[in-house]
PDB file of N, CA and C in Angstrom:
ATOM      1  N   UNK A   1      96.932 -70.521  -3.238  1.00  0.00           N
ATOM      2  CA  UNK A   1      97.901 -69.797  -2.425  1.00  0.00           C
ATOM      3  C   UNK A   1      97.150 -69.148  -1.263  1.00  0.00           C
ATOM      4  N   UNK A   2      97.678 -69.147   0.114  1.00  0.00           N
ATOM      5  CA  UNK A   2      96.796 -68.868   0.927  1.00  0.00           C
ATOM      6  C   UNK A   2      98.033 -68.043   1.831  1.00  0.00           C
ATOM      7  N   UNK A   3      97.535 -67.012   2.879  1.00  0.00           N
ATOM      8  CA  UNK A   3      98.568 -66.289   3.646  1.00  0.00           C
ATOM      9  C   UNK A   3      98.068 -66.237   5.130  1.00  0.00           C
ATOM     10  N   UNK A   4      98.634 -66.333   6.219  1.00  0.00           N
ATOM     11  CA  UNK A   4      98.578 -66.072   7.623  1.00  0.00           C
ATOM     12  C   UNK A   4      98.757 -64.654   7.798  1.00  0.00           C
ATOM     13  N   UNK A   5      98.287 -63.657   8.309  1.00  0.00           N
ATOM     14  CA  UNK A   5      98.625 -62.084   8.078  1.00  0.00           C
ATOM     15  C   UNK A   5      98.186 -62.249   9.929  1.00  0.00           C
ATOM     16  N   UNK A   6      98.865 -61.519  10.609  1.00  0.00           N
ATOM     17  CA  UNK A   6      98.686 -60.667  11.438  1.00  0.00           C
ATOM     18  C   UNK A   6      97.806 -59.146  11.731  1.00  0.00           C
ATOM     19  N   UNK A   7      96.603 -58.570  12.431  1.00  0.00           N
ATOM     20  CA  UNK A   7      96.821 -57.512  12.210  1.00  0.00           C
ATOM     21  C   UNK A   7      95.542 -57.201  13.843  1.00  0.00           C
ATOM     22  N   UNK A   8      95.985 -56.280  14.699  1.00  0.00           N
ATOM     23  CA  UNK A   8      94.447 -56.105  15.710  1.00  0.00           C
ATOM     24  C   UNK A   8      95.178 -57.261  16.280  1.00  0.00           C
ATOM     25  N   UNK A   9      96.227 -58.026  16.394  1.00  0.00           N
ATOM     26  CA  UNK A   9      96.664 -58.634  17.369  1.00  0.00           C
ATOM     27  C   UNK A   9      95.756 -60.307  17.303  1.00  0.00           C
ATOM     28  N   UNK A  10      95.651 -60.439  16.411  1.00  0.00           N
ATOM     29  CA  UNK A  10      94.985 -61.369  15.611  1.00  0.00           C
ATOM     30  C   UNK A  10      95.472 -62.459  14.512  1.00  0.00           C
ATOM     31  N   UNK A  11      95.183 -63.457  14.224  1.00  0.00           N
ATOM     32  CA  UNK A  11      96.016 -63.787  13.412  1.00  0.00           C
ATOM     33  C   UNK A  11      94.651 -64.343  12.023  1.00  0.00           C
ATOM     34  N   UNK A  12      94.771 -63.809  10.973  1.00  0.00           N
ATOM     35  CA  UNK A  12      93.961 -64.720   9.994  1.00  0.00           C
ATOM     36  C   UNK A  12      94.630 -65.815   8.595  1.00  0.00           C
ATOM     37  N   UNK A  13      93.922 -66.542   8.505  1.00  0.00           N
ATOM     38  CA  UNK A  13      94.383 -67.242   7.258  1.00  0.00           C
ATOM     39  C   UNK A  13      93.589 -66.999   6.103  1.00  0.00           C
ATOM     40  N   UNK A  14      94.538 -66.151   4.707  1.00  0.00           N
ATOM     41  CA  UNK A  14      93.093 -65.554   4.148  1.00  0.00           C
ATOM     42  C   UNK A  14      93.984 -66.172   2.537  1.00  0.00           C
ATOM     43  N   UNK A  15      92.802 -66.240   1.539  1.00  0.00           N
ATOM     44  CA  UNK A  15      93.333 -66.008   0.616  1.00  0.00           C
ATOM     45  C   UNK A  15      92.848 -65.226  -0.458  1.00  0.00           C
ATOM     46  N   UNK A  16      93.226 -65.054  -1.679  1.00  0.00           N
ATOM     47  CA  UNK A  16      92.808 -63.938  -2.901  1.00  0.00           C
ATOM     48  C   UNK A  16      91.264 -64.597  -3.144  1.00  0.00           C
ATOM     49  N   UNK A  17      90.516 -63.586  -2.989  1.00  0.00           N
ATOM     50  CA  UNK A  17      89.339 -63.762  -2.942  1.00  0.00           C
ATOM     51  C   UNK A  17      87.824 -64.047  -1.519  1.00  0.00           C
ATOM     52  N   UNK A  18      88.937 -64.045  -0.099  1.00  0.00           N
ATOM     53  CA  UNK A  18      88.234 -64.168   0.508  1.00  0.00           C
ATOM     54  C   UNK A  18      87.781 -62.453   1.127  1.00  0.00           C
ATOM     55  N   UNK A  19      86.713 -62.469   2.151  1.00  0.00           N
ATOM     56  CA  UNK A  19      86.144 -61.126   2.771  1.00  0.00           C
ATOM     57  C   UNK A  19      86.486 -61.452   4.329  1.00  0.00           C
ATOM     58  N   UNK A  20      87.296 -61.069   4.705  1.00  0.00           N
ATOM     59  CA  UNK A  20      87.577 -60.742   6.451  1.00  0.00           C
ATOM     60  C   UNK A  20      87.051 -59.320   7.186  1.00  0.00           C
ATOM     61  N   UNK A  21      86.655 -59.544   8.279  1.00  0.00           N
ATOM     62  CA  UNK A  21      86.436 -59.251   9.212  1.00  0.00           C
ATOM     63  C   UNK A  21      87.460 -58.922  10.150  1.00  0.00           C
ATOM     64  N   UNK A  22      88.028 -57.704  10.345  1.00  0.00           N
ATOM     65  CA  UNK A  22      89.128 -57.890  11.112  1.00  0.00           C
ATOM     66  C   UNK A  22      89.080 -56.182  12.404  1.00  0.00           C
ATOM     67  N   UNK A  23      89.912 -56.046  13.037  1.00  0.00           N
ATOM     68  CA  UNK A  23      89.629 -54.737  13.918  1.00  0.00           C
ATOM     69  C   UNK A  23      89.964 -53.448  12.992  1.00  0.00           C
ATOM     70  N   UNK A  24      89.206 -52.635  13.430  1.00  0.00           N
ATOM     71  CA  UNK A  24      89.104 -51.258  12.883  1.00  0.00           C
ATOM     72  C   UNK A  24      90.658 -51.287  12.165  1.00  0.00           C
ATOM     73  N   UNK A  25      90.714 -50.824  11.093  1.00  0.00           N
ATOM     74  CA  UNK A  25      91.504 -50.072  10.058  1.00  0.00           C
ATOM     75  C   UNK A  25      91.105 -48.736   9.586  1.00  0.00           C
ATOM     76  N   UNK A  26      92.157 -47.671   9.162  1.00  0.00           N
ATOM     77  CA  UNK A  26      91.650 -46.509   8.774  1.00  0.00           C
ATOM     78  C   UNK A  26      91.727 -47.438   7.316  1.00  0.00           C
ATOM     79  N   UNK A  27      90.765 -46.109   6.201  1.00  0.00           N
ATOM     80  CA  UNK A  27      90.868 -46.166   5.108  1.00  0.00           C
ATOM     81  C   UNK A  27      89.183 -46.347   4.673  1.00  0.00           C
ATOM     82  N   UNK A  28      88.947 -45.303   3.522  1.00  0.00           N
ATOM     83  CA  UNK A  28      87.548 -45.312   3.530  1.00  0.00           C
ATOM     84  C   UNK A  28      87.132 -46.595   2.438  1.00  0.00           C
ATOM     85  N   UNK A  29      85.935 -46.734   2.033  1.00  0.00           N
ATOM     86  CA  UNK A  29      85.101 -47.919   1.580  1.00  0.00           C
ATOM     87  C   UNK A  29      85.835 -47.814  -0.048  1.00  0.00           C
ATOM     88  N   UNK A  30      86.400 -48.678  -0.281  1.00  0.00           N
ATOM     89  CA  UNK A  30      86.707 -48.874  -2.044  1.00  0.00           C
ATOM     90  C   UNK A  30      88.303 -48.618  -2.051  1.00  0.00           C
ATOM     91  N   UNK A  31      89.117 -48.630  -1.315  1.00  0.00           N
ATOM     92  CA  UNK A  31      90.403 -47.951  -0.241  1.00  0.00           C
ATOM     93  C   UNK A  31      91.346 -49.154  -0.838  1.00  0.00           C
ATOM     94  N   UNK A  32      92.360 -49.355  -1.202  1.00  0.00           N
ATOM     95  CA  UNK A  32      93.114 -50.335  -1.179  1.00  0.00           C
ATOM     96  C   UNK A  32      94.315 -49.755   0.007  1.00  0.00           C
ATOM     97  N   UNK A  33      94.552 -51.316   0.617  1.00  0.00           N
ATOM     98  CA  UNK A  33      95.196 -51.093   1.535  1.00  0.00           C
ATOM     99  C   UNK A  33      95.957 -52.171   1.762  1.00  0.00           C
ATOM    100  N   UNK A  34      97.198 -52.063   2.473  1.00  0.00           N
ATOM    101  CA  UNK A  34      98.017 -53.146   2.715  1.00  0.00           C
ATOM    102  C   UNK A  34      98.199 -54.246   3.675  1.00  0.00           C
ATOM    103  N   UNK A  35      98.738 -54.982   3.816  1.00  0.00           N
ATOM    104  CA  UNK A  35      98.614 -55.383   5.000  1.00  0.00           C
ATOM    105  C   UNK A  35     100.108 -56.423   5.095  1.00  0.00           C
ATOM    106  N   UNK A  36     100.912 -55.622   6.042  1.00  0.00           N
ATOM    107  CA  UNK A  36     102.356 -56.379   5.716  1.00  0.00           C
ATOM    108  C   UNK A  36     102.770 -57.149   6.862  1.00  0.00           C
ATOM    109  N   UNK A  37     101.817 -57.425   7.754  1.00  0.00           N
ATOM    110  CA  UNK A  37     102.559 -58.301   8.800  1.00  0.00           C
ATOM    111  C   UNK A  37     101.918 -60.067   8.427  1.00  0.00           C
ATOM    112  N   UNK A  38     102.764 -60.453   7.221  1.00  0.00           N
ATOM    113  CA  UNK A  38     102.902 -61.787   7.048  1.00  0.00           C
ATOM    114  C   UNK A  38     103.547 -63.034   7.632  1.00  0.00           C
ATOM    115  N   UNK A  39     103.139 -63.764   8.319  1.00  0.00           N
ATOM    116  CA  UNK A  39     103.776 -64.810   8.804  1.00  0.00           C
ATOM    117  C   UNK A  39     103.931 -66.217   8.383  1.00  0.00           C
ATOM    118  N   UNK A  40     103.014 -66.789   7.092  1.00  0.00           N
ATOM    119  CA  UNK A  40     103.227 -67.281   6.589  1.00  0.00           C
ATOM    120  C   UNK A  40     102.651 -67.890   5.016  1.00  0.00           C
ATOM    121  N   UNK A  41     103.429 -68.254   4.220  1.00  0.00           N
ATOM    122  CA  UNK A  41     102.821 -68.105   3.089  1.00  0.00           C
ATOM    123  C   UNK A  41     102.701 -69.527   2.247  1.00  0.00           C
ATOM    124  N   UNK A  42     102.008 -70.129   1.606  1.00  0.00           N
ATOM    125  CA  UNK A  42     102.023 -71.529   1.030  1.00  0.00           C
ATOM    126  C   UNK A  42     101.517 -71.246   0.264  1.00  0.00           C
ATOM    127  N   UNK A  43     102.466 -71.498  -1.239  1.00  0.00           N
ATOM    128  CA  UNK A  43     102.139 -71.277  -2.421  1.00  0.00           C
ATOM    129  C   UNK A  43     101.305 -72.818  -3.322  1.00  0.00           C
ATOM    130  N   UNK A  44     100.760 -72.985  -4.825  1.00  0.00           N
ATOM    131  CA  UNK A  44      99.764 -73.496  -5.108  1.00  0.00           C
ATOM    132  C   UNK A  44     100.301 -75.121  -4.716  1.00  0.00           C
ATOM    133  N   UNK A  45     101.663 -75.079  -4.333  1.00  0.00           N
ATOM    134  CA  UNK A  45     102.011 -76.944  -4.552  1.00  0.00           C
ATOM    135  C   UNK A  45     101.846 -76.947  -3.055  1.00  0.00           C
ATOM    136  N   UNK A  46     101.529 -76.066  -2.043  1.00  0.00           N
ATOM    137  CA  UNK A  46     101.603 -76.622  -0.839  1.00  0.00           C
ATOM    138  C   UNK A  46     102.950 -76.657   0.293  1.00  0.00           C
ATOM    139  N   UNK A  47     103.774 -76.064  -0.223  1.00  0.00           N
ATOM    140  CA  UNK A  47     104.505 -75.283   0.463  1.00  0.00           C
ATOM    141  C   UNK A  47     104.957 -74.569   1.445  1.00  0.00           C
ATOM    142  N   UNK A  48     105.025 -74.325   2.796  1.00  0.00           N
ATOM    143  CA  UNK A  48     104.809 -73.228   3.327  1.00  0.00           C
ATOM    144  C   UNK A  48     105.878 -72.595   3.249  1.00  0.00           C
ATOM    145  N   UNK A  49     106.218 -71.321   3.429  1.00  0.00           N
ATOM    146  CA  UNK A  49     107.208 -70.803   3.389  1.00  0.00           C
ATOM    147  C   UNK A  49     106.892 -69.556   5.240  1.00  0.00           C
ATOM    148  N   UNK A  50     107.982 -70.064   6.392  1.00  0.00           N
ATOM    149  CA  UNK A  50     107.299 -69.414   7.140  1.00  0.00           C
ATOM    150  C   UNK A  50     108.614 -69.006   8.159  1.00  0.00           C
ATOM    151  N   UNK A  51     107.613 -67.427   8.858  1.00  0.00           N
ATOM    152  CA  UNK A  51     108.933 -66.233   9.128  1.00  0.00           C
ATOM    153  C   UNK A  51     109.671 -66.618  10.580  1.00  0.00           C
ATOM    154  N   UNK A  52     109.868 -65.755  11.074  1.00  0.00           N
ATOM    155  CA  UNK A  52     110.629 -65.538  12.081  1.00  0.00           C
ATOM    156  C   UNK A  52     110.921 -64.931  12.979  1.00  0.00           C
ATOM    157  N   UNK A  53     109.765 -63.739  13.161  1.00  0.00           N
ATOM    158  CA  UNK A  53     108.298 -63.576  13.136  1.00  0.00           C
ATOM    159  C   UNK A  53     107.777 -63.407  11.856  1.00  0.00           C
ATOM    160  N   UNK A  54     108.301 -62.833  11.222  1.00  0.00           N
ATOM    161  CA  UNK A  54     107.786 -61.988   9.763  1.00  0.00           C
ATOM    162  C   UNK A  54     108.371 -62.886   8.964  1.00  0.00           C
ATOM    163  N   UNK A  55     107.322 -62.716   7.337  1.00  0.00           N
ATOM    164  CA  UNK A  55     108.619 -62.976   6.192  1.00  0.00           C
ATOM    165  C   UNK A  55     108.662 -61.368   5.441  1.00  0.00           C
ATOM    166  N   UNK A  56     110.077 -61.541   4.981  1.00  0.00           N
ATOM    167  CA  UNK A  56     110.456 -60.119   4.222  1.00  0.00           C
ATOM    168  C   UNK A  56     109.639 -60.386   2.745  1.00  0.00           C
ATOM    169  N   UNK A  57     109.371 -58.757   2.209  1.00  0.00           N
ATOM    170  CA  UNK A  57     109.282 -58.786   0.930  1.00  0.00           C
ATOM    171  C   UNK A  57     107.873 -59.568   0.445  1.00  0.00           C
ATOM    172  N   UNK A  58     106.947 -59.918   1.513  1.00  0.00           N
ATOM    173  CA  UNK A  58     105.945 -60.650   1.523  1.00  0.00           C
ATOM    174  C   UNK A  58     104.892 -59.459   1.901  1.00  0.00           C
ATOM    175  N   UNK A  59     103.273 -59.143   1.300  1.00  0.00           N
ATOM    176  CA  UNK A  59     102.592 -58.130   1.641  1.00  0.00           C
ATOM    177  C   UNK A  59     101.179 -58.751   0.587  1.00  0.00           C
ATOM    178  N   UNK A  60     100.058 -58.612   1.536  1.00  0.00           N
ATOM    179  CA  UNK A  60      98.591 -59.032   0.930  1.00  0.00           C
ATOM    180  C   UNK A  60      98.345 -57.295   0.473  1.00  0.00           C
ATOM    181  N   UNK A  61      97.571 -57.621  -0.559  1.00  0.00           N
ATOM    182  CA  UNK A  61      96.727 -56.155  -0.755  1.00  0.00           C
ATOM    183  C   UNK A  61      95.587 -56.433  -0.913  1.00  0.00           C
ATOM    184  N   UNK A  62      94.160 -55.707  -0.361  1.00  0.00           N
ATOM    185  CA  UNK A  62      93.281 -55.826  -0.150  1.00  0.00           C
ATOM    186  C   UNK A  62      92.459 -54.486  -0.069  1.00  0.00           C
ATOM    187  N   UNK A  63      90.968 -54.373  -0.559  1.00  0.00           N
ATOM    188  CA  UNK A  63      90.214 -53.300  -0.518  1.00  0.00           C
ATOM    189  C   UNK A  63      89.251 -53.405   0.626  1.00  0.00           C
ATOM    190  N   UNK A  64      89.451 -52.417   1.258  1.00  0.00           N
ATOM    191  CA  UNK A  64      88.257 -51.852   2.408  1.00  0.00           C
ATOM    192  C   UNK A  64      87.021 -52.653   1.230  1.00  0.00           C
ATOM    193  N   UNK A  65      85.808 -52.945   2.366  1.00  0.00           N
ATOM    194  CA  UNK A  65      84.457 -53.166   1.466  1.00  0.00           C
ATOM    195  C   UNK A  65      83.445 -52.805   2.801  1.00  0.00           C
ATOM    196  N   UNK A  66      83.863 -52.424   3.943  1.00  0.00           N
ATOM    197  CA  UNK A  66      82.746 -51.843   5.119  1.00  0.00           C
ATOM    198  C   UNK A  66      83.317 -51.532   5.715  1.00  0.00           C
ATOM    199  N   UNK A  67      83.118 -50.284   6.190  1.00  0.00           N
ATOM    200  CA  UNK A  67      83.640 -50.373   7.943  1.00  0.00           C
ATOM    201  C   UNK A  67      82.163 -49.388   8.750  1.00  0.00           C
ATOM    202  N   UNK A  68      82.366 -50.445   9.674  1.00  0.00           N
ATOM    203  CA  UNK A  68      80.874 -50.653  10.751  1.00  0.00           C
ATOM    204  C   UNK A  68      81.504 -51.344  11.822  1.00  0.00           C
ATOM    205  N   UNK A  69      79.914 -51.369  12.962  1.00  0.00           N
ATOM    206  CA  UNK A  69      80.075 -51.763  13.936  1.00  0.00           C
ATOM    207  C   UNK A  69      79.619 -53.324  14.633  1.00  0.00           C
ATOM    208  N   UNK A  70      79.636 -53.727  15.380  1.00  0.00           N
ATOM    209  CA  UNK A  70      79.286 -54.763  15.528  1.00  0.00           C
ATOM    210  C   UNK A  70      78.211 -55.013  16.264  1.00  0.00           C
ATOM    211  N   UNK A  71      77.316 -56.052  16.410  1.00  0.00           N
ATOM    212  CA  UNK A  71      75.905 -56.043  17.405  1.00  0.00           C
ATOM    213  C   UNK A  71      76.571 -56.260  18.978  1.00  0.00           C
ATOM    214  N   UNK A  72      75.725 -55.219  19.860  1.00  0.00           N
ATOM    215  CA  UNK A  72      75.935 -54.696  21.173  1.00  0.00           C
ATOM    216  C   UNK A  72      75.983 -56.271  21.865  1.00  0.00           C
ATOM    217  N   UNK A  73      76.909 -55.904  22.734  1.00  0.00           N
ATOM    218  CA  UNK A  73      77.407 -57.347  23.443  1.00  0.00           C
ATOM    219  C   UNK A  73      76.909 -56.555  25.265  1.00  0.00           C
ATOM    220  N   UNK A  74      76.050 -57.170  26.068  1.00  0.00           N
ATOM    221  CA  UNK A  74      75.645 -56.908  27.081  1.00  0.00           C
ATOM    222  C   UNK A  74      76.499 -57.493  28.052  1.00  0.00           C
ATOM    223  N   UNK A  75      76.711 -56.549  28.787  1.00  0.00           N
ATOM    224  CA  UNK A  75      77.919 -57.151  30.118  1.00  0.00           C
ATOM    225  C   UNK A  75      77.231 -56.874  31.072  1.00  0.00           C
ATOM    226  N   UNK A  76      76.785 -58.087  31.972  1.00  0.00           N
ATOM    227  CA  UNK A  76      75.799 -57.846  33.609  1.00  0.00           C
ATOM    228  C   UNK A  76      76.265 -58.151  34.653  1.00  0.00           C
ATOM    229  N   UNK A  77      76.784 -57.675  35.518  1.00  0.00           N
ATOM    230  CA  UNK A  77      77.368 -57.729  36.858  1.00  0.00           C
ATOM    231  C   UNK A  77      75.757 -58.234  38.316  1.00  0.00           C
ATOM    232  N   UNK A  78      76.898 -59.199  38.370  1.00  0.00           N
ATOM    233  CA  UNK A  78      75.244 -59.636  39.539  1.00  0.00           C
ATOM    234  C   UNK A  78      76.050 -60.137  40.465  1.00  0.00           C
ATOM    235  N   UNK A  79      75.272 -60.279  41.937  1.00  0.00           N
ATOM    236  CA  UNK A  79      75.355 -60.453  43.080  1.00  0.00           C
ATOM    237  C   UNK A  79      74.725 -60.973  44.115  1.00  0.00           C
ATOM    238  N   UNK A  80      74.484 -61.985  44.230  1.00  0.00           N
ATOM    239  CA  UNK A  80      73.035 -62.221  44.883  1.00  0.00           C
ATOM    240  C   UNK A  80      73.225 -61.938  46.257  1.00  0.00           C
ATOM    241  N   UNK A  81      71.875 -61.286  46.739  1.00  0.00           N
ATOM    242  CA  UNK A  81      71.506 -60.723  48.009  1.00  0.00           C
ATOM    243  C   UNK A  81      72.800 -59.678  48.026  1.00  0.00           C
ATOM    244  N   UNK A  82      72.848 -58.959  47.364  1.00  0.00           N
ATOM    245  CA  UNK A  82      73.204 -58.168  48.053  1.00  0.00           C
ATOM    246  C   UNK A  82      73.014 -56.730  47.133  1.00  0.00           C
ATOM    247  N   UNK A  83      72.000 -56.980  46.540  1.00  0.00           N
ATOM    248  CA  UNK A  83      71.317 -55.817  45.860  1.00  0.00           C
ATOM    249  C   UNK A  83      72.388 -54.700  44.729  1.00  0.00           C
ATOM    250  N   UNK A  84      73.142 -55.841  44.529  1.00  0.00           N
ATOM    251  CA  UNK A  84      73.988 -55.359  43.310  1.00  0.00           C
ATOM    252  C   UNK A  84      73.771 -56.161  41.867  1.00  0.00           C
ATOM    253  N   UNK A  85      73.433 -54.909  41.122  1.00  0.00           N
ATOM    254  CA  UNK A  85      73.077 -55.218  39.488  1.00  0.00           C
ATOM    255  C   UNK A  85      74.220 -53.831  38.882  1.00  0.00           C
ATOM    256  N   UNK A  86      74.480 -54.219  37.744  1.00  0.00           N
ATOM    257  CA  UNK A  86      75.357 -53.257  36.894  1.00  0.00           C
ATOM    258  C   UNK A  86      75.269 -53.814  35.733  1.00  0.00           C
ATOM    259  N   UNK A  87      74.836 -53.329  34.730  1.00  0.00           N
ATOM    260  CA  UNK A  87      74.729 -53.483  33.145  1.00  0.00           C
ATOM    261  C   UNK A  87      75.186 -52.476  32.372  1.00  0.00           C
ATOM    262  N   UNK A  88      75.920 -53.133  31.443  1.00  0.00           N
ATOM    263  CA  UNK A  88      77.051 -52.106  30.179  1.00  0.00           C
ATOM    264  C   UNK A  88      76.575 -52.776  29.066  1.00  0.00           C
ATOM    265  N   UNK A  89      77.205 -52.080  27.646  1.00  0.00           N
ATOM    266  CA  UNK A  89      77.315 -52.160  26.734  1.00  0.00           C
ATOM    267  C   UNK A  89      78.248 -52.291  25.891  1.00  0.00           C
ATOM    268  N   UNK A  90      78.863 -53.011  24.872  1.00  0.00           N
ATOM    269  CA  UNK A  90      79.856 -52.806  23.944  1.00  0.00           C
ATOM    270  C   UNK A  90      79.781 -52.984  22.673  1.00  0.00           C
ATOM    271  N   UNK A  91      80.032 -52.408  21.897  1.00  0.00           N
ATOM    272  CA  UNK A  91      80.316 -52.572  20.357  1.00  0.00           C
ATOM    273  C   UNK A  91      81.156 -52.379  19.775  1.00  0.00           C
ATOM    274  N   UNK A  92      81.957 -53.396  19.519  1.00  0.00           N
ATOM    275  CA  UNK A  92      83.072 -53.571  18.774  1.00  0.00           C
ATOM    276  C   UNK A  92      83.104 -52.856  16.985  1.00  0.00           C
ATOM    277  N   UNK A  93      84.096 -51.855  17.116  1.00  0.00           N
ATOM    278  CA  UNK A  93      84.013 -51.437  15.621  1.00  0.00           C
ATOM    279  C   UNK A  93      85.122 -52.379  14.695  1.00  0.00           C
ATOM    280  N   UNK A  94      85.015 -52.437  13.557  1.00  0.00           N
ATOM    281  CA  UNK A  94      85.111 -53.540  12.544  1.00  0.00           C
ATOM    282  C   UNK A  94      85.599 -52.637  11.169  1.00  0.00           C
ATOM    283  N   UNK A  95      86.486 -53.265  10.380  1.00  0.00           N
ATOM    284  CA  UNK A  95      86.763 -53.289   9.110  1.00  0.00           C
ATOM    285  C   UNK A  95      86.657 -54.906   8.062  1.00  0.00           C
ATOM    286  N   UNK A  96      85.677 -54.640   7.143  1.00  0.00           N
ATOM    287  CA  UNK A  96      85.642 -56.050   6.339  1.00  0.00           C
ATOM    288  C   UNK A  96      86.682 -55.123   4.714  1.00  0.00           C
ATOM    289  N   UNK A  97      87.436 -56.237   4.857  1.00  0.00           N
ATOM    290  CA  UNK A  97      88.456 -56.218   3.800  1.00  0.00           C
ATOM    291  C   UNK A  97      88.379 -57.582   2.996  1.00  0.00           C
ATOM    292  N   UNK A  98      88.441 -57.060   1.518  1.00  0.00           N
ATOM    293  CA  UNK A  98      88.257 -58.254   0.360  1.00  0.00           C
ATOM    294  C   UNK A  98      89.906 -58.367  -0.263  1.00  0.00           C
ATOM    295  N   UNK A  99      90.323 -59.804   0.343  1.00  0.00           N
ATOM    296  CA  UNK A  99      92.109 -59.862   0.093  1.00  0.00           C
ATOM    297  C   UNK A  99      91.851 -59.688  -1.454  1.00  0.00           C
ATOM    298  N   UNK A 100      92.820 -58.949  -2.375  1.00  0.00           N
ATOM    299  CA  UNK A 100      93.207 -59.172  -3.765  1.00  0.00           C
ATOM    300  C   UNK A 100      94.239 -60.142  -4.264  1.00  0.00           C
ATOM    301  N   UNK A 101      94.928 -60.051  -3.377  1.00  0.00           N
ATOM    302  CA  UNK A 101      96.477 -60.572  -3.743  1.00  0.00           C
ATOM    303  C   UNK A 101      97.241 -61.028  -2.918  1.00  0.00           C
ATOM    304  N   UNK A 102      98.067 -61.958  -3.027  1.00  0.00           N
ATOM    305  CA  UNK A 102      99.191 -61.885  -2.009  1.00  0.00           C
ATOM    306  C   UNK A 102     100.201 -61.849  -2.474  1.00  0.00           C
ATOM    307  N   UNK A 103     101.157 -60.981  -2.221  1.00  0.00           N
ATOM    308  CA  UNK A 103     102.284 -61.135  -2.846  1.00  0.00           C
ATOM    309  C   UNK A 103     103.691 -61.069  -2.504  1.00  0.00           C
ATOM    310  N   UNK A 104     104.051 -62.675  -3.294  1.00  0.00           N
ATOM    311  CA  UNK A 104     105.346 -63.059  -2.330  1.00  0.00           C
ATOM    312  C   UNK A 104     106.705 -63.089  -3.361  1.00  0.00           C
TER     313      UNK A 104
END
């Protein structure tokens, strides 16, 4: 059984037992937490069953297992001849969640 969940404007395909990576979530480390924007669901015969945006009555549960940041992504602005340089930084913060369940 596997689920399409929405969440961070994202879309993943996860199932009971996998570890995602997804955008910051509150909720501290060992946290069960929900996650109800389901879009589609295919149960063990292969099935899909899929929404409209959403399906009702459909919701993964899953435990926080990190939340951290991500390795610094360098952004360099260049120009040639004309003596323009500009360098930034970013780090994307992160929640890894271990799906438990899906349940439809």
């Amino acid at each position: 059984m596997y689920a399409i969940i929405r969440t961070g404007g994202k879309q993943y395909r996860v199932k009971p037992g996998d570890v995602v990576r997804v955008e910051r979530l509150d909720g501290e480390i060992g946290a069960n937490i929900t996650l109800g924007d389901v879009l589609l669901v295919a149960g063990e015969d292969g099935s899909p069953r899929v929404g409209s945006p959403l399906l009702d009555g459909v919701s993964v549960r899953a435990t926080v297992v990190e939340q951290d940041r991500d390795a610094k992504v360098r952004v360099f602005k260049y120009k040639k001849r004309k003596h323009y340089r500009r360098t930034r930084g970013h780090r994307q913060s992160f929640t890894a969640v271990r799906i438990d369940a899906v349940q439809a």
